[in-house]
PDB file of N, CA and C in Angstrom:
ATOM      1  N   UNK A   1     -18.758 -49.274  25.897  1.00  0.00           N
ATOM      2  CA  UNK A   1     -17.509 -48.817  25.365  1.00  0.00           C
ATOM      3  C   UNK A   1     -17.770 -47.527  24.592  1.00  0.00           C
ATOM      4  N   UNK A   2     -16.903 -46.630  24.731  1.00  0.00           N
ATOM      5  CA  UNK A   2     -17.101 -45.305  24.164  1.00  0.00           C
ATOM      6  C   UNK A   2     -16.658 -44.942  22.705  1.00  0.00           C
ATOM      7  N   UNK A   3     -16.943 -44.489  21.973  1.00  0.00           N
ATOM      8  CA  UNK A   3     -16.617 -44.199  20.480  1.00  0.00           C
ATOM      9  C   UNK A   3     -15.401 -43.209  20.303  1.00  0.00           C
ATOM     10  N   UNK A   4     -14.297 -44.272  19.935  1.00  0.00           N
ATOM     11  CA  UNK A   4     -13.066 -43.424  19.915  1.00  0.00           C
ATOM     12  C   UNK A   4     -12.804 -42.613  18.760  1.00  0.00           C
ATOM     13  N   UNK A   5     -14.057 -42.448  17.557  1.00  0.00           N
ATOM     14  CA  UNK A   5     -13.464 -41.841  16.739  1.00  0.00           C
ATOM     15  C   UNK A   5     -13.041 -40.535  16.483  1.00  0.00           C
ATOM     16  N   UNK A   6     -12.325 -39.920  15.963  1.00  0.00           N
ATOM     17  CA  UNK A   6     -12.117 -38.234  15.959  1.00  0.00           C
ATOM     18  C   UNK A   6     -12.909 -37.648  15.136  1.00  0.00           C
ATOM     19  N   UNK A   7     -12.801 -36.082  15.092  1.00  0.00           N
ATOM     20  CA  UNK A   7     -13.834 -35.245  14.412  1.00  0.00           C
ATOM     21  C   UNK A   7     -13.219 -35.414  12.837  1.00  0.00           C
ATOM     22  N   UNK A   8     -14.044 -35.279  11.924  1.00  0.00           N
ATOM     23  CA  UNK A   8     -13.903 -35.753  10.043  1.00  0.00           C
ATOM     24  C   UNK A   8     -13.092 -34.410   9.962  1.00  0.00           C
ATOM     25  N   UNK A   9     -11.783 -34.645   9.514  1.00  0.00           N
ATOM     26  CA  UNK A   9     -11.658 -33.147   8.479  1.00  0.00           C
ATOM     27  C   UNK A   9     -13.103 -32.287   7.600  1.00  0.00           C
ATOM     28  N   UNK A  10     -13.703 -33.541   6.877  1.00  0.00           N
ATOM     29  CA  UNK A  10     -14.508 -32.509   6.547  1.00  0.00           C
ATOM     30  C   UNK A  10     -15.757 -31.163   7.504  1.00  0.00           C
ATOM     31  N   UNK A  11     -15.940 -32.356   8.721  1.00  0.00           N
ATOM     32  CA  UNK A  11     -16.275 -31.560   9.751  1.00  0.00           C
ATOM     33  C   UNK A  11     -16.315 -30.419  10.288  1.00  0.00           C
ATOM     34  N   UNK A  12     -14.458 -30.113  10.094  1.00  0.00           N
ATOM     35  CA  UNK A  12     -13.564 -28.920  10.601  1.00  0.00           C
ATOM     36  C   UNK A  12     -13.827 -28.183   9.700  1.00  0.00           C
ATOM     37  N   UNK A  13     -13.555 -28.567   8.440  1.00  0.00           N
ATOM     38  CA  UNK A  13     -13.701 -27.198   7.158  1.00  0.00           C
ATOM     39  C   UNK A  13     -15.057 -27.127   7.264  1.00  0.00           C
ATOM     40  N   UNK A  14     -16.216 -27.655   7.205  1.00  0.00           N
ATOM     41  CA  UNK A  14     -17.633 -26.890   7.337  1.00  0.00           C
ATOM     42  C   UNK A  14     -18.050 -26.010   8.266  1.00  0.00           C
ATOM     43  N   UNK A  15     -17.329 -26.801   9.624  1.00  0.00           N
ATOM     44  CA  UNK A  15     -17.669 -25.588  10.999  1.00  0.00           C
ATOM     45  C   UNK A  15     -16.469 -24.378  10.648  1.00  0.00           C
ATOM     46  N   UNK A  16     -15.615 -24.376   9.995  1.00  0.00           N
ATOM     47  CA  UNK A  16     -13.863 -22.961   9.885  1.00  0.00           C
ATOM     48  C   UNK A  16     -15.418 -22.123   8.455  1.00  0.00           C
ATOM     49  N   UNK A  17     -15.661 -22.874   7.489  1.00  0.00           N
ATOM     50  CA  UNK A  17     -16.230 -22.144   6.715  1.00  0.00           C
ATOM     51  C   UNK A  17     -17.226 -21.303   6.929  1.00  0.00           C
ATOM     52  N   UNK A  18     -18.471 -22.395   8.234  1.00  0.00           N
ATOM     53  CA  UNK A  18     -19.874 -21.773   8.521  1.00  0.00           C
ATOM     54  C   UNK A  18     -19.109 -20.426   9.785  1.00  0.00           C
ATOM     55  N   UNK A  19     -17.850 -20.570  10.138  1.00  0.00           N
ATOM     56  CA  UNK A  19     -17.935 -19.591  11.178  1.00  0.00           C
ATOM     57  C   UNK A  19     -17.278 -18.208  10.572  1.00  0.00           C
ATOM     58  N   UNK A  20     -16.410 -18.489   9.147  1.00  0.00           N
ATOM     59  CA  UNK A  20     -16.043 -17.479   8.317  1.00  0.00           C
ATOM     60  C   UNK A  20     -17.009 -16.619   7.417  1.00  0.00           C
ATOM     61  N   UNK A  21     -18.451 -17.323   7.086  1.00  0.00           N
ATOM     62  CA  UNK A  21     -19.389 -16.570   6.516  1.00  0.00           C
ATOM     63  C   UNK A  21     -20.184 -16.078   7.739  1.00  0.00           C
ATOM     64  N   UNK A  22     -20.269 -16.656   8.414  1.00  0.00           N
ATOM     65  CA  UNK A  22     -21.189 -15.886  10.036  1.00  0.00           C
ATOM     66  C   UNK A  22     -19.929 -14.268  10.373  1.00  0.00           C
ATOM     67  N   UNK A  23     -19.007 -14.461  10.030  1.00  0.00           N
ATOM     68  CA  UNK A  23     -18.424 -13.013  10.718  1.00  0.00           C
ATOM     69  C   UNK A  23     -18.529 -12.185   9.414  1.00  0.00           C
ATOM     70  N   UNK A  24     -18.218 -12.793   8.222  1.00  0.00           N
ATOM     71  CA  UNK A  24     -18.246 -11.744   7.284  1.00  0.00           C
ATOM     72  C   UNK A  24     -19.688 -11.607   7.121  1.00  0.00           C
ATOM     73  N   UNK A  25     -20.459 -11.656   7.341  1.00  0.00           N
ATOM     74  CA  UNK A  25     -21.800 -11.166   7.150  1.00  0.00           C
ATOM     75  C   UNK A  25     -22.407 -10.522   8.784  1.00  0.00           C
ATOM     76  N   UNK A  26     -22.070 -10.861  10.075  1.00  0.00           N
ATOM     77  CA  UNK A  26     -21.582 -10.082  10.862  1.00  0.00           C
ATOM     78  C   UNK A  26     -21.381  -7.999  10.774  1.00  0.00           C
ATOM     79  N   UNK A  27     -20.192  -8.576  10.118  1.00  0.00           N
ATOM     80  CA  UNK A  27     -18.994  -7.397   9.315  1.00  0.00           C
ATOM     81  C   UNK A  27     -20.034  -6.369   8.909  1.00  0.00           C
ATOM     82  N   UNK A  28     -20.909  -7.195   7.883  1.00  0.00           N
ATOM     83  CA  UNK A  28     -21.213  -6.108   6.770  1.00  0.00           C
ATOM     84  C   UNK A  28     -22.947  -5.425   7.243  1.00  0.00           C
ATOM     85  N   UNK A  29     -22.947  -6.512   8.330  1.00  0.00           N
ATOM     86  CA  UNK A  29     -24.313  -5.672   8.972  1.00  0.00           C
ATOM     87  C   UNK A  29     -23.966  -4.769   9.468  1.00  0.00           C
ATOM     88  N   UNK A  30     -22.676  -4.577  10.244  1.00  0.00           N
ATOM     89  CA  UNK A  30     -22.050  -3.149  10.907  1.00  0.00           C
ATOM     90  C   UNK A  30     -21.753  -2.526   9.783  1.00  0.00           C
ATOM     91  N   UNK A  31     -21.375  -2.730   9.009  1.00  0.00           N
ATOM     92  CA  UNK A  31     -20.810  -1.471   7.707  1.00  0.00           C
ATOM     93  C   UNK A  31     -22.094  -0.999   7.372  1.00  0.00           C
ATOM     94  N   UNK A  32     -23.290  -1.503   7.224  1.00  0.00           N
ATOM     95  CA  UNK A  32     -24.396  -1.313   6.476  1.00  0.00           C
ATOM     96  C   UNK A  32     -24.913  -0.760   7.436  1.00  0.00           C
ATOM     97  N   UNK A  33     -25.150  -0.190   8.570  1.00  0.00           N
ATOM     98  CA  UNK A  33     -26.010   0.527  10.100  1.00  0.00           C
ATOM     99  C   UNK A  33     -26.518   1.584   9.446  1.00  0.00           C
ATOM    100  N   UNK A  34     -26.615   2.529   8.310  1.00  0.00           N
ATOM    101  CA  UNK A  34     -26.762   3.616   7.669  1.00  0.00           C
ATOM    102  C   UNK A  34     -25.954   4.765   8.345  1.00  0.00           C
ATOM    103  N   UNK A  35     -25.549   4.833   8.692  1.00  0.00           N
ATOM    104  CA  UNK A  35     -24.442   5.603   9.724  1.00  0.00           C
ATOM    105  C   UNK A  35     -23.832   6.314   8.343  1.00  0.00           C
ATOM    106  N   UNK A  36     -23.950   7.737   8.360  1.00  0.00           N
ATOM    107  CA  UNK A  36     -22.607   8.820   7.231  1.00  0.00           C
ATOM    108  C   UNK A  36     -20.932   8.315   8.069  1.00  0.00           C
ATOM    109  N   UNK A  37     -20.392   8.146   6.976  1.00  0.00           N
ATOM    110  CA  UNK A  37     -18.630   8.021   7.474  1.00  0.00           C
ATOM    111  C   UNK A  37     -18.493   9.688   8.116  1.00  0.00           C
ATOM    112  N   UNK A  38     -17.280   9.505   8.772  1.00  0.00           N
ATOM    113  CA  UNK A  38     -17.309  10.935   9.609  1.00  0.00           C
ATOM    114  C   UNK A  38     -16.488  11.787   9.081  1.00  0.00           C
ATOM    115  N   UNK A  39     -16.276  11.350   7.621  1.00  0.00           N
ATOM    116  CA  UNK A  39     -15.423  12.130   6.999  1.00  0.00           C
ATOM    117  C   UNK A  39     -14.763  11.555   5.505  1.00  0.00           C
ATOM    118  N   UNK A  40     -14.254  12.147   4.617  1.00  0.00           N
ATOM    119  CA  UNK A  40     -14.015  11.242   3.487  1.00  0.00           C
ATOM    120  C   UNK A  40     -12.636  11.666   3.017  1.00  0.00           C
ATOM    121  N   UNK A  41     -12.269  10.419   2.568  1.00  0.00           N
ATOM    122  CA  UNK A  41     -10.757  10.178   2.297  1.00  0.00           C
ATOM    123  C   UNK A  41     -10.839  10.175   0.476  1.00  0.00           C
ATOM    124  N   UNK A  42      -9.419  11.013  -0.221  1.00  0.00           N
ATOM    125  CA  UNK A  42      -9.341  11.075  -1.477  1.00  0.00           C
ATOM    126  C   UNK A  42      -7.921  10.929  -1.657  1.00  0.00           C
ATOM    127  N   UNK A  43      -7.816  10.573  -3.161  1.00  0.00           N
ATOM    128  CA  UNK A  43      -6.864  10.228  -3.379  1.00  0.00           C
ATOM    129  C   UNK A  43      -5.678  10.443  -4.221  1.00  0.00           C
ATOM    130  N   UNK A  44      -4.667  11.235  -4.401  1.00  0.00           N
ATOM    131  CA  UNK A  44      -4.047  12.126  -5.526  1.00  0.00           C
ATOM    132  C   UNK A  44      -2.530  11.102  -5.631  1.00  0.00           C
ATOM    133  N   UNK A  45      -2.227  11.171  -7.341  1.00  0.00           N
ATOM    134  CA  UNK A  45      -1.253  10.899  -7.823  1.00  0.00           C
ATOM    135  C   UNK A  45      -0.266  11.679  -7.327  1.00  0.00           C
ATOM    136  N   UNK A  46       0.867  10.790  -6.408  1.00  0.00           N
ATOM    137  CA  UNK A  46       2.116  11.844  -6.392  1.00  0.00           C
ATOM    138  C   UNK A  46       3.411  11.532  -7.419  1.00  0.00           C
ATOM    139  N   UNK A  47       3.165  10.198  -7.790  1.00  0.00           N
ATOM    140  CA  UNK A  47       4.521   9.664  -8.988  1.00  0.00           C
ATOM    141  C   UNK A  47       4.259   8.549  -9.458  1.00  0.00           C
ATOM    142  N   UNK A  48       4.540   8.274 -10.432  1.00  0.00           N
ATOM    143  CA  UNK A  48       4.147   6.801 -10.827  1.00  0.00           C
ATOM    144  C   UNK A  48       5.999   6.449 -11.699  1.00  0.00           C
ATOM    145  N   UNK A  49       5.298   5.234 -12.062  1.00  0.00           N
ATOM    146  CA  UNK A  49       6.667   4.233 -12.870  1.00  0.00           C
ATOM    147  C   UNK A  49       7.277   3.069 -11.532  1.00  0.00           C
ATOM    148  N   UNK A  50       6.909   3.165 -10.305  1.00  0.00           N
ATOM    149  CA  UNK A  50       7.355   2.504  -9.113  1.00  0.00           C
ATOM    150  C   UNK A  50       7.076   0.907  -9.599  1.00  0.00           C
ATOM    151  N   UNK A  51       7.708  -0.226  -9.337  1.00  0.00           N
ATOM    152  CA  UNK A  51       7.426  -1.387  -9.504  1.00  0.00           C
ATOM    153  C   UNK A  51       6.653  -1.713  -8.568  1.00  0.00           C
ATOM    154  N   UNK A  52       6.707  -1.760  -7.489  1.00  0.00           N
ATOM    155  CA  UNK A  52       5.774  -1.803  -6.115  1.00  0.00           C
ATOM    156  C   UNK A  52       5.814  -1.043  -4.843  1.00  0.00           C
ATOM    157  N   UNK A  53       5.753  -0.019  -4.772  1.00  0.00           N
ATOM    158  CA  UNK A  53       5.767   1.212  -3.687  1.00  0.00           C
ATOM    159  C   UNK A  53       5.296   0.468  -2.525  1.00  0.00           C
ATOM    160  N   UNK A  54       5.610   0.456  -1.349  1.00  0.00           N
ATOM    161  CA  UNK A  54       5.502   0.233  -0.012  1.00  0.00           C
ATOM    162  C   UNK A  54       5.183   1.657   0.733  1.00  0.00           C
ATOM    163  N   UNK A  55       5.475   2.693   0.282  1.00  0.00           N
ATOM    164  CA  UNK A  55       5.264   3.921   1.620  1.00  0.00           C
ATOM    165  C   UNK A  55       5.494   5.240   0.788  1.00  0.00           C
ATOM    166  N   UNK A  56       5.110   5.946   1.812  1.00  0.00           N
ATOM    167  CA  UNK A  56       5.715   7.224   1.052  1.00  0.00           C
ATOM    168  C   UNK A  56       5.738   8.036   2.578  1.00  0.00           C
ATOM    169  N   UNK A  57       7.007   8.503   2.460  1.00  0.00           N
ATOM    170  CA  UNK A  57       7.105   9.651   4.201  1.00  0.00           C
ATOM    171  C   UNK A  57       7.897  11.267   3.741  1.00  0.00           C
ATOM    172  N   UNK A  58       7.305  11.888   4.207  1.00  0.00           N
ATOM    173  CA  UNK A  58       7.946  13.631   4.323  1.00  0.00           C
ATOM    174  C   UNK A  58       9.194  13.493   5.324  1.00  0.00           C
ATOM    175  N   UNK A  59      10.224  13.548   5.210  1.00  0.00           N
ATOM    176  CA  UNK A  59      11.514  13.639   6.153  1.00  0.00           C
ATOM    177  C   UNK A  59      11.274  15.043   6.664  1.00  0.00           C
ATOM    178  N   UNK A  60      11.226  14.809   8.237  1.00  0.00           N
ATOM    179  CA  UNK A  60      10.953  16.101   9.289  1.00  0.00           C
ATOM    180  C   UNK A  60      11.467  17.164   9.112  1.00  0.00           C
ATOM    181  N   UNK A  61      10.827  18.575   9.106  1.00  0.00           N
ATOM    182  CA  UNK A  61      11.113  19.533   8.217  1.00  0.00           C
ATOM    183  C   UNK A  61      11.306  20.183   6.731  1.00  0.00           C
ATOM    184  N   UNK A  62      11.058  19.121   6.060  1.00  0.00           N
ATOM    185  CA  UNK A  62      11.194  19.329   4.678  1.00  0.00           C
ATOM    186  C   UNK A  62       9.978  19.130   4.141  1.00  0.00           C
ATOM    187  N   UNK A  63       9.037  19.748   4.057  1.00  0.00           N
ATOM    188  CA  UNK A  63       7.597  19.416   3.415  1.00  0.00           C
ATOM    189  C   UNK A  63       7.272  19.177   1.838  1.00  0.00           C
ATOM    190  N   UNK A  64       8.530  20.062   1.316  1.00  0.00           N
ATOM    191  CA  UNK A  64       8.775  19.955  -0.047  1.00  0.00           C
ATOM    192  C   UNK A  64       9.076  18.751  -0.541  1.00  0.00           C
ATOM    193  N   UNK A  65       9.677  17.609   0.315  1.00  0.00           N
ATOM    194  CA  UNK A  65      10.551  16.644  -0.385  1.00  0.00           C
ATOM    195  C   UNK A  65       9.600  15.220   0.078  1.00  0.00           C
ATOM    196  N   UNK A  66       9.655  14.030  -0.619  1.00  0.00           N
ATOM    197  CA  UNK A  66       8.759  13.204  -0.394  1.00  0.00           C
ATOM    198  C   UNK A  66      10.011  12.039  -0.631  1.00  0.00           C
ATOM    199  N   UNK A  67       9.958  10.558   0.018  1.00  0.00           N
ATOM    200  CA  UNK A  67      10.755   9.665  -0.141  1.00  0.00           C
ATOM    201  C   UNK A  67       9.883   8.584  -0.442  1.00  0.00           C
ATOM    202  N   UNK A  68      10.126   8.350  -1.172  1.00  0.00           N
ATOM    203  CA  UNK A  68       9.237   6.783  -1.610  1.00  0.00           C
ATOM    204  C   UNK A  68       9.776   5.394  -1.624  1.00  0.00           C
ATOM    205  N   UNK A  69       9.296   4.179  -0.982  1.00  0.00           N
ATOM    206  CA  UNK A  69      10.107   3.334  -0.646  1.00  0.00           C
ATOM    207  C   UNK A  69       9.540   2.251  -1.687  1.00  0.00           C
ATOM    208  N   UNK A  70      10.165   1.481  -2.320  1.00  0.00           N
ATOM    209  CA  UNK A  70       9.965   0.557  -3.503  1.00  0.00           C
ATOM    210  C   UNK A  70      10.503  -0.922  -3.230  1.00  0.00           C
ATOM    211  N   UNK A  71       9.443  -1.828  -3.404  1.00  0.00           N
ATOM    212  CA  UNK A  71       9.800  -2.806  -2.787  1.00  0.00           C
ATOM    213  C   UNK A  71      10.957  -3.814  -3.344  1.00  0.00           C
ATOM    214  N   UNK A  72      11.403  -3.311  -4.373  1.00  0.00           N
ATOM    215  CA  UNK A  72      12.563  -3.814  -5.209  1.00  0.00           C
ATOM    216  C   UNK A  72      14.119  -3.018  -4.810  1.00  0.00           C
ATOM    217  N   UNK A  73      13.748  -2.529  -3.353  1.00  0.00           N
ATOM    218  CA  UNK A  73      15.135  -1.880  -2.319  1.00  0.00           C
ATOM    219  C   UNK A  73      15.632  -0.978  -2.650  1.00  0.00           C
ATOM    220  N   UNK A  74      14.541   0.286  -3.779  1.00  0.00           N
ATOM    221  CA  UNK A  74      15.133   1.519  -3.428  1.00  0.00           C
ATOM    222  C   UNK A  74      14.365   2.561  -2.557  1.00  0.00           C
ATOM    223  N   UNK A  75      15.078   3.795  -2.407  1.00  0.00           N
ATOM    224  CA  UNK A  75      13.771   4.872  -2.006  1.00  0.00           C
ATOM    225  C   UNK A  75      13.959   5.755  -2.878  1.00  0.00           C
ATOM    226  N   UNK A  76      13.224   6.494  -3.657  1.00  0.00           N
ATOM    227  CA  UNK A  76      13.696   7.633  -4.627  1.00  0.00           C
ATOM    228  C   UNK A  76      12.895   8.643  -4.234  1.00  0.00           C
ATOM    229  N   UNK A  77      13.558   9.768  -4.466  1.00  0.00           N
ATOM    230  CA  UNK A  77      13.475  11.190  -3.858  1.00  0.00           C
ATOM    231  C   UNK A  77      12.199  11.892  -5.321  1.00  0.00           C
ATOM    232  N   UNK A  78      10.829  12.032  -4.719  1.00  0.00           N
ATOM    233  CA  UNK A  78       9.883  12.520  -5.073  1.00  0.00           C
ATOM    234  C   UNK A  78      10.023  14.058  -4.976  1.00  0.00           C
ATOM    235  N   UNK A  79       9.980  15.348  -6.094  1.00  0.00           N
ATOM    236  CA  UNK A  79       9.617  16.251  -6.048  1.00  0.00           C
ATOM    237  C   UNK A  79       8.234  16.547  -6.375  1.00  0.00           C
ATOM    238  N   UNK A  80       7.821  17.961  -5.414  1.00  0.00           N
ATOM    239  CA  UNK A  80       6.728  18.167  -5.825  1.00  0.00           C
ATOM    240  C   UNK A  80       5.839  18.493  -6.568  1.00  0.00           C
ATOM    241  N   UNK A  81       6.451  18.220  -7.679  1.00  0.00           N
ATOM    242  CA  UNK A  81       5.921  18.539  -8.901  1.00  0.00           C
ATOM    243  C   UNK A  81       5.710  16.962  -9.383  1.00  0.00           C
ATOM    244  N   UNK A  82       6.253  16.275  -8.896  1.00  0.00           N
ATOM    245  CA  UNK A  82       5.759  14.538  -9.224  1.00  0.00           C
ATOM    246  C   UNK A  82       7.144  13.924  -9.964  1.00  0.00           C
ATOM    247  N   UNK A  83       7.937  14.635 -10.233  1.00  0.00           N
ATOM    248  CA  UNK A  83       9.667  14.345 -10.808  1.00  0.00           C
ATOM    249  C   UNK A  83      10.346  13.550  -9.688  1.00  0.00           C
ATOM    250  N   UNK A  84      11.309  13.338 -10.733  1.00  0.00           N
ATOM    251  CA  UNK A  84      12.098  12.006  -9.809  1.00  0.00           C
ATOM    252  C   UNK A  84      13.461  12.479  -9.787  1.00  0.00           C
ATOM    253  N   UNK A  85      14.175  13.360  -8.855  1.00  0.00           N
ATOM    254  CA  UNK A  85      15.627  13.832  -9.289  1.00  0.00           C
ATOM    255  C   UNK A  85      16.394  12.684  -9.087  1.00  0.00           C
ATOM    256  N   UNK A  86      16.218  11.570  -8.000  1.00  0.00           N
ATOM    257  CA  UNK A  86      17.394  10.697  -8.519  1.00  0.00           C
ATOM    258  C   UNK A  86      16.840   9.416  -6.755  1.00  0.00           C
ATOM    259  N   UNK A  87      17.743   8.828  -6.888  1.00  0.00           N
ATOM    260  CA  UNK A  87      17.601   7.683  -5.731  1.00  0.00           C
ATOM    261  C   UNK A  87      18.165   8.187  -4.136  1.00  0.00           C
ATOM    262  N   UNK A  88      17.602   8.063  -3.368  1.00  0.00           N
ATOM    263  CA  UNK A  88      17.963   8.171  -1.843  1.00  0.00           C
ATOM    264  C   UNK A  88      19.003   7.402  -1.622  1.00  0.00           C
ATOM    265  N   UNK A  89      18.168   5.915  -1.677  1.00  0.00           N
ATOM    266  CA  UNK A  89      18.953   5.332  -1.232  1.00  0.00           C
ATOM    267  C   UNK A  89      18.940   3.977  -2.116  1.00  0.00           C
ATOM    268  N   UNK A  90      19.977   2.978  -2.259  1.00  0.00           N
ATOM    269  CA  UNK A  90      19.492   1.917  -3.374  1.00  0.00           C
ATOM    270  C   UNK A  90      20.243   0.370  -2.165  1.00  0.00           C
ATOM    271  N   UNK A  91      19.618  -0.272  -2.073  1.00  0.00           N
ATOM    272  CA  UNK A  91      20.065  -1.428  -1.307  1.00  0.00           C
ATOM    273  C   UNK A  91      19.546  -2.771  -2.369  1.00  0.00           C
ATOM    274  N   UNK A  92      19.602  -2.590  -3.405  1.00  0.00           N
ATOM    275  CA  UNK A  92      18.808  -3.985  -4.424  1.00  0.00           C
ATOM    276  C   UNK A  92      20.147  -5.234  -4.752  1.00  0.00           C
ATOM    277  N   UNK A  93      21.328  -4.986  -4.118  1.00  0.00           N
ATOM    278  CA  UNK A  93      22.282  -5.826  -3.760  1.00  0.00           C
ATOM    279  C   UNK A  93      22.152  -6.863  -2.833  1.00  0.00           C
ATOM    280  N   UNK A  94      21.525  -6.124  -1.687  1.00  0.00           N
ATOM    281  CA  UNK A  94      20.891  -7.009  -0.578  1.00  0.00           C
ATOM    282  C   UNK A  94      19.728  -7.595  -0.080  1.00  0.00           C
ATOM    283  N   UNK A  95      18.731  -7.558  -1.566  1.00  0.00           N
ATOM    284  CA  UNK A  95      17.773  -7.548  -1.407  1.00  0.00           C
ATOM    285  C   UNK A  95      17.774  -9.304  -2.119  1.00  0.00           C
ATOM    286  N   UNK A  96      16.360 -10.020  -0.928  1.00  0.00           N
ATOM    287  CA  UNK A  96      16.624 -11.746  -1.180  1.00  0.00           C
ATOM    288  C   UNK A  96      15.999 -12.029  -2.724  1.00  0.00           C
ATOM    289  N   UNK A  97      16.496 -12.950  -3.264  1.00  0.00           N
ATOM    290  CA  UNK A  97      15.460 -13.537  -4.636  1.00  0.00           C
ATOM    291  C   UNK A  97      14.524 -14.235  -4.404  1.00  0.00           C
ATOM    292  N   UNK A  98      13.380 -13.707  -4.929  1.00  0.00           N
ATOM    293  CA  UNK A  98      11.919 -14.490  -4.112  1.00  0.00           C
ATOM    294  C   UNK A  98      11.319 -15.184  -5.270  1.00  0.00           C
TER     295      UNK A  98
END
């Protein structure tokens, strides 16, 4: 007669865990190859006071003007000087309570 039992939960989480430290260490043998990055990324303040910024996009043709999207449903209109003349657009009426 054959052994009907199933695999232990704890089973599953040791093999999900041993196969989550096998890739992240995987991972970091490729990050670590000594290889120079092919280039380097920096990073400049364009506005602050945002509760949680999601994006920031240049509207086509206007290089001067910056829109910033805030995850509390507004976008406010970034000058380039880092000023805030006023809101794009404000949708925080329709925005869900989380």
């Amino acid at each position: 007669m054959a052994d009907r039992r199933g695999v232990s939960r704890r089973t599953v989480l040791r093999t999900g865990a041993g196969l989550g430290i096998g890739t992240t260490l995987a991972g970091c043998n490729l990050l670590s190859s000594g290889k120079e990055p092919a280039g380097s990324v920096e990073t400049e303040l364009v506005a602050d006071g945002f509760t949680a910024p999601l994006g920031m996009v240049v509207p086509p043709g206007q290089p001067d003007h910056r829109l910033v999207v805030d995850q509390t449903g507004t976008v406010e209109e970034v000058a380039p000087d880092g000023d805030r003349p006023g809101q794009f657009l404000d949708v925080t009426d329709r925005m869900v309570d989380l």
